[in-house]
Protein backbone atom coordinates (compact mmCIF):
# COMPACT_ATOMS: atom_id res chain seq x y z
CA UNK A 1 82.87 61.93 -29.71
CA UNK A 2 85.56 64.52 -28.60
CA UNK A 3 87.35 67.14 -31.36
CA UNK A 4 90.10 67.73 -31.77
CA UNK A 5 91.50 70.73 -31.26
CA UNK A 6 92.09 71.88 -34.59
CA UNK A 7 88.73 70.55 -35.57
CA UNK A 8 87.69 72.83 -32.03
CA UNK A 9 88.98 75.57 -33.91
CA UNK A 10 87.65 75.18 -37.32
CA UNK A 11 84.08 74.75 -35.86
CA UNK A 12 84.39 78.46 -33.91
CA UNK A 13 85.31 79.78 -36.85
CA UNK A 14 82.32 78.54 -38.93
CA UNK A 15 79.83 79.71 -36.46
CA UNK A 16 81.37 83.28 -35.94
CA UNK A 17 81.44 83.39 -39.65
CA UNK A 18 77.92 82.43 -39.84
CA UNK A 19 76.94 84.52 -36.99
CA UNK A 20 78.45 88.00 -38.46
CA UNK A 21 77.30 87.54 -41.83
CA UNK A 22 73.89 87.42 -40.64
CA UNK A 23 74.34 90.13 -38.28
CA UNK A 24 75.75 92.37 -41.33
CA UNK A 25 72.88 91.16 -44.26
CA UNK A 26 70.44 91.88 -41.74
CA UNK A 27 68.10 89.29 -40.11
CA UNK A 28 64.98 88.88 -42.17
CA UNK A 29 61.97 90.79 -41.52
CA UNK A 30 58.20 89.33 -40.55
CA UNK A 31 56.02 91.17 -41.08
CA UNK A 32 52.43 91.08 -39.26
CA UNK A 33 49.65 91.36 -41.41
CA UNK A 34 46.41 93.03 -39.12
CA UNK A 35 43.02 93.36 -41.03
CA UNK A 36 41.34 97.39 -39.81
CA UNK A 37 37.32 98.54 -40.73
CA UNK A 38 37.20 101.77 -42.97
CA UNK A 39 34.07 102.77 -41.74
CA UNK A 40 31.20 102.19 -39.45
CA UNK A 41 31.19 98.52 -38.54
CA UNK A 42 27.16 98.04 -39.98
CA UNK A 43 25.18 96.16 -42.32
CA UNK A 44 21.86 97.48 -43.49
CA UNK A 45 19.86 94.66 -45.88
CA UNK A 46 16.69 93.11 -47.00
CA UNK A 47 15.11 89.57 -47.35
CA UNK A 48 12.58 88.02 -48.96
CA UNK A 49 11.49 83.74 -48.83
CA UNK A 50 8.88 81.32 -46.84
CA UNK A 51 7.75 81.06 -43.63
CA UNK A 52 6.47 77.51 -43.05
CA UNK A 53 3.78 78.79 -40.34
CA UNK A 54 2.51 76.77 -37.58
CA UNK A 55 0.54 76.67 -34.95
CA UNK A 56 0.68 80.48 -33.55
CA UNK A 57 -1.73 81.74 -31.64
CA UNK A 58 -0.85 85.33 -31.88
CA UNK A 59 -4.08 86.26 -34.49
CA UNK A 60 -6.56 84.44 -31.90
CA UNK A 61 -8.70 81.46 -32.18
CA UNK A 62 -8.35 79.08 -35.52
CA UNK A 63 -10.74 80.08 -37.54
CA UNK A 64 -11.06 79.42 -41.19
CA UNK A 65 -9.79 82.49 -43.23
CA UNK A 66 -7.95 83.51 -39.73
CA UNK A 67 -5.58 80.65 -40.22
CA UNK A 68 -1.98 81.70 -40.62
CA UNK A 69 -1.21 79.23 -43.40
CA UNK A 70 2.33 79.17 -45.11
CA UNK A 71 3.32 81.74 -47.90
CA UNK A 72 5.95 84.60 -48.11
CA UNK A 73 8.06 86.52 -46.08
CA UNK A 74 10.11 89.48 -46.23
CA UNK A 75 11.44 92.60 -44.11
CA UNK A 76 14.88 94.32 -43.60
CA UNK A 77 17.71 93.71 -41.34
CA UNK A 78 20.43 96.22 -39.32
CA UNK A 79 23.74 94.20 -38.72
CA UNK A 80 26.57 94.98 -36.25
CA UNK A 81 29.94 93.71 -35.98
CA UNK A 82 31.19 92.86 -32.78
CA UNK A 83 34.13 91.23 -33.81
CA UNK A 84 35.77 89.46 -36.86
CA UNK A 85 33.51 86.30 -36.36
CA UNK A 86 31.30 87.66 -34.62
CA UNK A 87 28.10 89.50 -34.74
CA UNK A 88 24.21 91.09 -33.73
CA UNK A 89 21.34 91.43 -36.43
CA UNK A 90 18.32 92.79 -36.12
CA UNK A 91 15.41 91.97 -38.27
CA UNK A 92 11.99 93.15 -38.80
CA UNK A 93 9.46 91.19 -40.67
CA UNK A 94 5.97 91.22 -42.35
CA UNK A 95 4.00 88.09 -42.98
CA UNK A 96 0.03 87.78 -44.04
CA UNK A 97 -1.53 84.92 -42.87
CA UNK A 98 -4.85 85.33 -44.79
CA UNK A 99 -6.54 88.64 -43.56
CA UNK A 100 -4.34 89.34 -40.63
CA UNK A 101 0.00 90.40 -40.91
CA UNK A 102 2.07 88.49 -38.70
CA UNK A 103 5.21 91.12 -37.01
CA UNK A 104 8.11 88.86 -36.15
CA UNK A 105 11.22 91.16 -34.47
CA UNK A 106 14.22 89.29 -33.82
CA UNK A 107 17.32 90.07 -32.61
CA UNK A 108 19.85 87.31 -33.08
CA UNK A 109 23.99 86.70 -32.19
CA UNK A 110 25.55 85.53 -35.89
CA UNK A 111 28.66 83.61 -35.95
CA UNK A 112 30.78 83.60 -38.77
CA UNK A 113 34.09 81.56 -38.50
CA UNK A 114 35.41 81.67 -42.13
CA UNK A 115 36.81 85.14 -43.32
CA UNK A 116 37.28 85.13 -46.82
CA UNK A 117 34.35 85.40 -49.57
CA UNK A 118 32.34 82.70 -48.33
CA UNK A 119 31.21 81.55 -44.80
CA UNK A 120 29.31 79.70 -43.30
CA UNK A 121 26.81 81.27 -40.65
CA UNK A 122 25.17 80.05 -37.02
CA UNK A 123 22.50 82.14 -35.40
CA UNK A 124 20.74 82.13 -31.98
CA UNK A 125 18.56 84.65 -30.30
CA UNK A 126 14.93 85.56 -30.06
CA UNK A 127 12.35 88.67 -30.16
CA UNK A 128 8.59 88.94 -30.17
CA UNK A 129 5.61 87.44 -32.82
CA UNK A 130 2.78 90.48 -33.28
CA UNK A 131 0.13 89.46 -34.53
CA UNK A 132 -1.42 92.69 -36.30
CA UNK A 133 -5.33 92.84 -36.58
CA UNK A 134 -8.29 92.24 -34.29
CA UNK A 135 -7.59 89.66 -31.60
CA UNK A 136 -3.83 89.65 -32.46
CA UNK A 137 -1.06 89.52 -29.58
CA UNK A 138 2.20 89.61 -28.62
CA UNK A 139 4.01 86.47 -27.90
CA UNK A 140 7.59 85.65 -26.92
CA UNK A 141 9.50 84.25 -29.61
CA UNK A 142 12.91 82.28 -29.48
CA UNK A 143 15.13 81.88 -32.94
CA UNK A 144 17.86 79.77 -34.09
CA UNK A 145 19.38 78.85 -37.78
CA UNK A 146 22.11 77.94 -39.83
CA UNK A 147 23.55 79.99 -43.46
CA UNK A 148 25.97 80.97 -45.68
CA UNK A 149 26.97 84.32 -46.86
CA UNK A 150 29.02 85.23 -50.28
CA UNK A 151 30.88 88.75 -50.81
CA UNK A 152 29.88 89.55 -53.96
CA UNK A 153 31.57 92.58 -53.80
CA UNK A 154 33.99 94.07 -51.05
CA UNK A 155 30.74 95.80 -49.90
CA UNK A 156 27.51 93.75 -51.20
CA UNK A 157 27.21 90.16 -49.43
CA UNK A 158 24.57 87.81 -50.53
CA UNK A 159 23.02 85.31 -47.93
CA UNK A 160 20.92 82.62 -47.27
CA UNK A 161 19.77 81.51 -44.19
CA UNK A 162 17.39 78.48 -42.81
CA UNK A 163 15.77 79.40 -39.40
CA UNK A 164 13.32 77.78 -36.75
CA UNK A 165 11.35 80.12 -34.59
CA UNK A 166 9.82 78.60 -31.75
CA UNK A 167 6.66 80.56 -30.06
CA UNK A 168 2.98 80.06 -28.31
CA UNK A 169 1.00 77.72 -29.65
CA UNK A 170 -3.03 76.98 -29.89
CA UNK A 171 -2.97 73.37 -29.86
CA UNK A 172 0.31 73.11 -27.95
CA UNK A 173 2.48 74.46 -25.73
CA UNK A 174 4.78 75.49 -28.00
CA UNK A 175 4.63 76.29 -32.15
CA UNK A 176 7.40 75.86 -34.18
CA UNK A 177 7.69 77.46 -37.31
CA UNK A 178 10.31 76.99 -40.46
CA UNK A 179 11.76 79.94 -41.96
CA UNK A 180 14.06 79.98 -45.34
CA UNK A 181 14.97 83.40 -46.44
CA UNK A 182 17.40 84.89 -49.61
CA UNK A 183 18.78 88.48 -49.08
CA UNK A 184 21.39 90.91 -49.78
CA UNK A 185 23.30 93.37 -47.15
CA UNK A 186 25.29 96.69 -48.16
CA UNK A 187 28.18 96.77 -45.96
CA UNK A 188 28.78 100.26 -44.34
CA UNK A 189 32.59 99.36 -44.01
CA UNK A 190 35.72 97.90 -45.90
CA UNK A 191 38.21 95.50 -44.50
CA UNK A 192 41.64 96.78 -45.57
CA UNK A 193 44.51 94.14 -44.76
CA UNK A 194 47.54 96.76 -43.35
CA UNK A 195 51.26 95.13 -42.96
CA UNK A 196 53.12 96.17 -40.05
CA UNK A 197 56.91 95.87 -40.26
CA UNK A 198 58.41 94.46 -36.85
CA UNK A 199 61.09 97.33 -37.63
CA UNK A 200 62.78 99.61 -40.02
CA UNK A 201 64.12 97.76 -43.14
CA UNK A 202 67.39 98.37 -44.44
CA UNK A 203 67.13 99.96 -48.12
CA UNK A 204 69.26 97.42 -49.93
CA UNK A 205 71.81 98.72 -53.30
CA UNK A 206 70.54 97.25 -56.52
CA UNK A 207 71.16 93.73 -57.45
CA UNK A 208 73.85 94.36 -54.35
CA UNK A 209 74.40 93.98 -50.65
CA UNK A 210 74.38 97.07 -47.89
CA UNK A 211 78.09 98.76 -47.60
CA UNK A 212 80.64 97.08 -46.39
CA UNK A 213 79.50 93.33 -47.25
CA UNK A 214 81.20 91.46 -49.65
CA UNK A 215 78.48 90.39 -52.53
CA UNK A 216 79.58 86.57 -52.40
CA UNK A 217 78.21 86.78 -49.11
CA UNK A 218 74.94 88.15 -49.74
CA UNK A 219 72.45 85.93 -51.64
CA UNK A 220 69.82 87.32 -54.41
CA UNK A 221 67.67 84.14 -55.82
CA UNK A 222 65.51 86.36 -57.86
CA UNK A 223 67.58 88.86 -59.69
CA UNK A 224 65.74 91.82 -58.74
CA UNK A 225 66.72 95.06 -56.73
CA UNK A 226 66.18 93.08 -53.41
CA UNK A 227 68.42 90.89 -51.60
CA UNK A 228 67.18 87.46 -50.08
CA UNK A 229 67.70 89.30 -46.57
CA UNK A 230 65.17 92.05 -47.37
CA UNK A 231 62.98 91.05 -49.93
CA UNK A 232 59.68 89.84 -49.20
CA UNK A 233 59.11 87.86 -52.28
CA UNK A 234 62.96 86.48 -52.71
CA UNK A 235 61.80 84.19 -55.48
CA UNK A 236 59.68 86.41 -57.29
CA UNK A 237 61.19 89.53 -58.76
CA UNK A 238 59.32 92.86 -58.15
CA UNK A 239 59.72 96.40 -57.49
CA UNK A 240 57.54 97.15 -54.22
CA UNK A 241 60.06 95.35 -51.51
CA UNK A 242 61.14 92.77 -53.92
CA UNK A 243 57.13 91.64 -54.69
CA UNK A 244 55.49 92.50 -58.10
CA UNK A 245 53.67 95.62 -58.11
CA UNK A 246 51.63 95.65 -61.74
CA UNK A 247 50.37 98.75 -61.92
CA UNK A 248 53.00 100.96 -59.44
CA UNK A 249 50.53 101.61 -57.01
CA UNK A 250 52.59 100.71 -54.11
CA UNK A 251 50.16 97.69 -53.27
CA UNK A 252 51.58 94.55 -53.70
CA UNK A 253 49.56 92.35 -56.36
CA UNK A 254 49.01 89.37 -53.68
CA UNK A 255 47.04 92.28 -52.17
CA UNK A 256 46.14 94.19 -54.67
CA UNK A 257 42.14 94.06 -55.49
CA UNK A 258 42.99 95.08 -58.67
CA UNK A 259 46.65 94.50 -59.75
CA UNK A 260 46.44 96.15 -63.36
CA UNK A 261 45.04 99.31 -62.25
CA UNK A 262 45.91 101.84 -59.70
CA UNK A 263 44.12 102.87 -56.83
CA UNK A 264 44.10 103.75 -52.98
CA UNK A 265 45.46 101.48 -50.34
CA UNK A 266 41.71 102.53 -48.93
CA UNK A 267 39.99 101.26 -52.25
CA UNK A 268 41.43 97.13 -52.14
CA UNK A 269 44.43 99.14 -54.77
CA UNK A 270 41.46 99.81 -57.05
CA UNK A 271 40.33 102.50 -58.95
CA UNK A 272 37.01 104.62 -57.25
């Protein structure tokens, strides 16, 4: 259906209207939110549980009282991360199997898809089984498992993990050998969430619009210092670009670790 011209008219005016009103309010900002390590990407930690032993022939020939029956297990554990999902552990065990210690070493790739306070874990990798004691030796050993990890704290992470490590065997060609650990790692770094503006921001007048724009033309849901334009939380009012800020700290309290209390950027916006 064709306008008429009038109608023609009425239309360009609308969208020129539309067009330089956004042009003067200022388009609205995005902001990119980018998560940085404060501090050496590591993990240092310790675990305790069961290994399920098998059929290992690394302390010699089945005997009785040489038999590497199930009980405890326990050692500590180096972590790097590679990436945000993404990541290498090494761990170094001690297991007695009656009057001989069993030395498992395993280095494994850990995958860890969720980022938040809990995730789920999958590990696979492998390392050598020492068997410590007269007639011991050193086998090949291959590892795989699944997990789940909870931040207790921004830097303490609590984890459990079930794990099958496959090596030589007496009877067979190959022993396979349940694992179920409990542990805790210390995190050697903080994740701190940084927000990068795409640009500078326009510092808007209170409860007004920048000179030279009419305020029927600028729009302010909230009521606070911020126009809809520039304010980051336009239907929440707030002090820290139009978002609540608590405690003053500059840290918004959607990011804030601690909202009531004021602390470093660095810190989570908590207290040291």
């Amino acid at each position: 259906m064709l306008l008429s011209p009038s109608s023609q008219l009425r239309l360009s005016c609308l969208v020129l209207l539309l067009v330089s009103s956004r042009a003067l309010a200022g388009e609205v900002v995005h902001d990119e939110v980018a998560t940085e390590l404060i501090g050496p990407p590591l993990r240092f930690g310790a675990f305790f549980g069961w290994h399920a032993t098998g059929d290992l022939d690394v302390v010699g020939e089945r005997v009785v009282g040489n038999e590497p029956d199930a009980g405890p297990a326990f050692g500590l554990r180096l972590g790097l991360r590679a990436t945000a999902t993404l990541g290498v552990d090494l761990s170094v065990g001690a297991v007695p199997a009656g009057p001989e210690w069993l030395l498992p070493v395993v280095l494994e790739a850990r995958w860890r898809p969720l980022d938040g306070v809990f995730t789920p874990t999958v590990a696979l990798g492998g390392g050598i089984y020492a068997g410590l004691g007269e007639g011991g030796d050193v086998d090949a050993l291959f590892s795989g498992g699944l997990g789940a990890e909870v931040k207790i704290t921004p830097t303490i992470v609590g984890r459990v993990d079930f794990g099958l490590w496959v090596s030589d065997g007496i009877a067979s060609a190959l022993a396979f050998d349940p694992v179920v650990t409990i542990g805790v790692d210390l995190l050697a770094y903080r994740e701190h969430t940084r927000v990068a503006d795409d640009g500078p921001r326009p510092l808007p007048s209170v409860k007004g619009c920048p000179a030279g724009v009419p305020a029927e033309r600028c729009g302010n849901v909230d009521e606070d210092a911020f126009i809809d334009a520039f304010d980051r939380c336009p239907l929440v009012p707030g002090t820290k670009d139009g978002c609540p800020d608590a405690d003053g700290d500059g840290i918004i309290d959607l990011r804030d670790g601690c909202p009531t209390k004021k602390g470093a950027a660095s810190d989570w916006g908590c207290p040291r």
